[in-house]
Protein backbone atom coordinates (compact mmCIF):
# COMPACT_ATOMS: atom_id res chain seq x y z
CA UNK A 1 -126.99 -18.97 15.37
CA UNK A 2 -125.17 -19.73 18.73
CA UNK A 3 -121.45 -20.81 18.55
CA UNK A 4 -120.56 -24.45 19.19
CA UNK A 5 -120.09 -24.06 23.53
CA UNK A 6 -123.17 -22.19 23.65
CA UNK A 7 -125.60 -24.86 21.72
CA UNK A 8 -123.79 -27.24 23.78
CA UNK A 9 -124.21 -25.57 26.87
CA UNK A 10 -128.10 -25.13 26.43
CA UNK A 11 -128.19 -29.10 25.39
CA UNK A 12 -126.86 -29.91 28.25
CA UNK A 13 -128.55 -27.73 30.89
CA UNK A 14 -131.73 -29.09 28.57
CA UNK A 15 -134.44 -31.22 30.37
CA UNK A 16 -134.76 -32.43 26.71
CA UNK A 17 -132.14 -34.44 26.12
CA UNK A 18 -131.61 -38.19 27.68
CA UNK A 19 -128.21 -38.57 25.94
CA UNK A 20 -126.33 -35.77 27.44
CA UNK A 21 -125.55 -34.34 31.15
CA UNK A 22 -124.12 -32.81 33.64
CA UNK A 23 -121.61 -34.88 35.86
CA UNK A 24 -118.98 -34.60 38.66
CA UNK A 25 -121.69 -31.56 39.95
CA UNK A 26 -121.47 -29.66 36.87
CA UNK A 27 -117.93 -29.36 35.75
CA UNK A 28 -118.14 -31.54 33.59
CA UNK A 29 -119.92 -33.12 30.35
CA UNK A 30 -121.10 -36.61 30.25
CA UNK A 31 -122.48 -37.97 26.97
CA UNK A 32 -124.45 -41.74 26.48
CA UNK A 33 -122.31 -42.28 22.91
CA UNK A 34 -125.28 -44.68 21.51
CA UNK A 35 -128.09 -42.70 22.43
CA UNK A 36 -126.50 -39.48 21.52
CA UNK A 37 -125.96 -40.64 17.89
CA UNK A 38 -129.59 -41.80 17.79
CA UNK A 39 -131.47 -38.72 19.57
CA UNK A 40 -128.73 -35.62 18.52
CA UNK A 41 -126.77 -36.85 15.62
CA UNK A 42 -129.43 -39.05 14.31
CA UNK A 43 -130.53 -37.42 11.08
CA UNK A 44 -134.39 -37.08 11.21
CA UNK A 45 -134.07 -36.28 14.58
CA UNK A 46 -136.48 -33.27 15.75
CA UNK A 47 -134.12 -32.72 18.64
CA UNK A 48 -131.44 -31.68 15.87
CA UNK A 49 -128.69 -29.37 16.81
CA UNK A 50 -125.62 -29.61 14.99
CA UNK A 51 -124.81 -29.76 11.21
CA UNK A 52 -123.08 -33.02 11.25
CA UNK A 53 -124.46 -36.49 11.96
CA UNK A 54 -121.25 -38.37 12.83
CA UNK A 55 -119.80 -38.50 16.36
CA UNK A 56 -116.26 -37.75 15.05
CA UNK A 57 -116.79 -35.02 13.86
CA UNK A 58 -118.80 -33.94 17.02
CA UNK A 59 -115.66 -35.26 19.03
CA UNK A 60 -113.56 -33.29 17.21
CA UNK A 61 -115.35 -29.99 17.54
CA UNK A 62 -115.38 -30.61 22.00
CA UNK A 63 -111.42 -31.04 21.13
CA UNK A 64 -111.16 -28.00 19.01
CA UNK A 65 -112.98 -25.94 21.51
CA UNK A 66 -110.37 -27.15 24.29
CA UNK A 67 -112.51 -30.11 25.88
CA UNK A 68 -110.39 -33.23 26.97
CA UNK A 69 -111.68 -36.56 27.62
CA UNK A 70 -111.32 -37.94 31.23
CA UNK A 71 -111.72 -41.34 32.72
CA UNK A 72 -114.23 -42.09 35.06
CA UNK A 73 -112.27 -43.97 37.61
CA UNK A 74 -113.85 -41.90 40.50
CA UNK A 75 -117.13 -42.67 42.63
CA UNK A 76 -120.39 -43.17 41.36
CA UNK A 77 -122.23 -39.02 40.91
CA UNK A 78 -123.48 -38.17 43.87
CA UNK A 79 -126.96 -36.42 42.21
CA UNK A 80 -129.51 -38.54 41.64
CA UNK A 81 -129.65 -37.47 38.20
CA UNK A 82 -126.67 -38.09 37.04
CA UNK A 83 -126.25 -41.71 38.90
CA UNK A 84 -129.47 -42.92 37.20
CA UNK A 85 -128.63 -41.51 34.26
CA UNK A 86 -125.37 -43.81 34.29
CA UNK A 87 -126.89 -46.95 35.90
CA UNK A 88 -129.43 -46.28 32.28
CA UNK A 89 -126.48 -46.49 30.11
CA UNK A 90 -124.56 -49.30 31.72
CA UNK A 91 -127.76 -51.34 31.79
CA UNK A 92 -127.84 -51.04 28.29
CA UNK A 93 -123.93 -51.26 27.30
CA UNK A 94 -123.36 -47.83 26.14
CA UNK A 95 -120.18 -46.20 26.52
CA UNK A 96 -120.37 -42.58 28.70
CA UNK A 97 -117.78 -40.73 27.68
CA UNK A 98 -116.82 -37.55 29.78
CA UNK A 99 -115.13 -34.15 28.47
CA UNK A 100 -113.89 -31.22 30.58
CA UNK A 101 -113.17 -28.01 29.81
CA UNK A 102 -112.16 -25.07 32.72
CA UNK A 103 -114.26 -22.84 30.91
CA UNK A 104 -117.42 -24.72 30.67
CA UNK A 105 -119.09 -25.05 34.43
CA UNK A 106 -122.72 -25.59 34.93
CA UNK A 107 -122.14 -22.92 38.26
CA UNK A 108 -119.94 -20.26 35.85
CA UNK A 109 -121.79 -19.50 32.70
CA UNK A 110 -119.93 -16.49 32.28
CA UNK A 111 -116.75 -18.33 31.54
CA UNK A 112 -118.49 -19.74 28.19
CA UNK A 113 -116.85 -16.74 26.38
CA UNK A 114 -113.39 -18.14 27.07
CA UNK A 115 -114.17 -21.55 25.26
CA UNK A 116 -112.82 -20.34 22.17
CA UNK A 117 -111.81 -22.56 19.34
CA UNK A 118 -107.94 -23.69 18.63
């Protein structure tokens, strides 16, 4: 089985997933916390990736593998992905939360094998 920055890693460069993205053009991770519980965490869910089913603990695996939450005080994304993918989540009131890590870039994926955990 892959390691925790490589299952994330496919999730996010995943057409499969609604919850979770790329932002700020691929550096770093943007997650819809509501709809990430239902569709990843969510226990029947098909779409099932990790072993736990509570966001905590799923926060504190990104923070054991070096991720840091940042604020999104900048511009709206410039991709058209990622912008309606954010206008989705504030329409409904969920709360994108954004992580970055140097060693997780959607344009290095050789740098994966530094995100090593604490």
């Amino acid at each position: 089985s892959l390691c925790f920055p490589h299952k994330l890693w496919k999730m996010v460069e995943s057409q499969r997933f609604q919850s979770i993205w790329w932002s700020e053009g691929g550096k770093c991770v943007a997650i819809n916390e509501e709809l990430f519980k239902e569709e990843v965490l969510g226990s029947g869910g098909p779409l099932r990736v990790f072993a736990t089913q509570h966001m905590k603990s799923f926060l504190r695996q990104l923070n054991l593998y070096g991720f840091t939450k940042i604020q999104q005080d900048f511009q709206r994304s410039a991709s058209l992905p990622e912008f309606l993918a954010e206008e989705a989540a504030a329409s409904a009131h969920s709360e994108i939360l954004y992580y970055y890590n140097p060693n997780f870039s959607r344009e290095h994926p050789h740098l994966l094998e530094k995100c090593k955990r604490r």
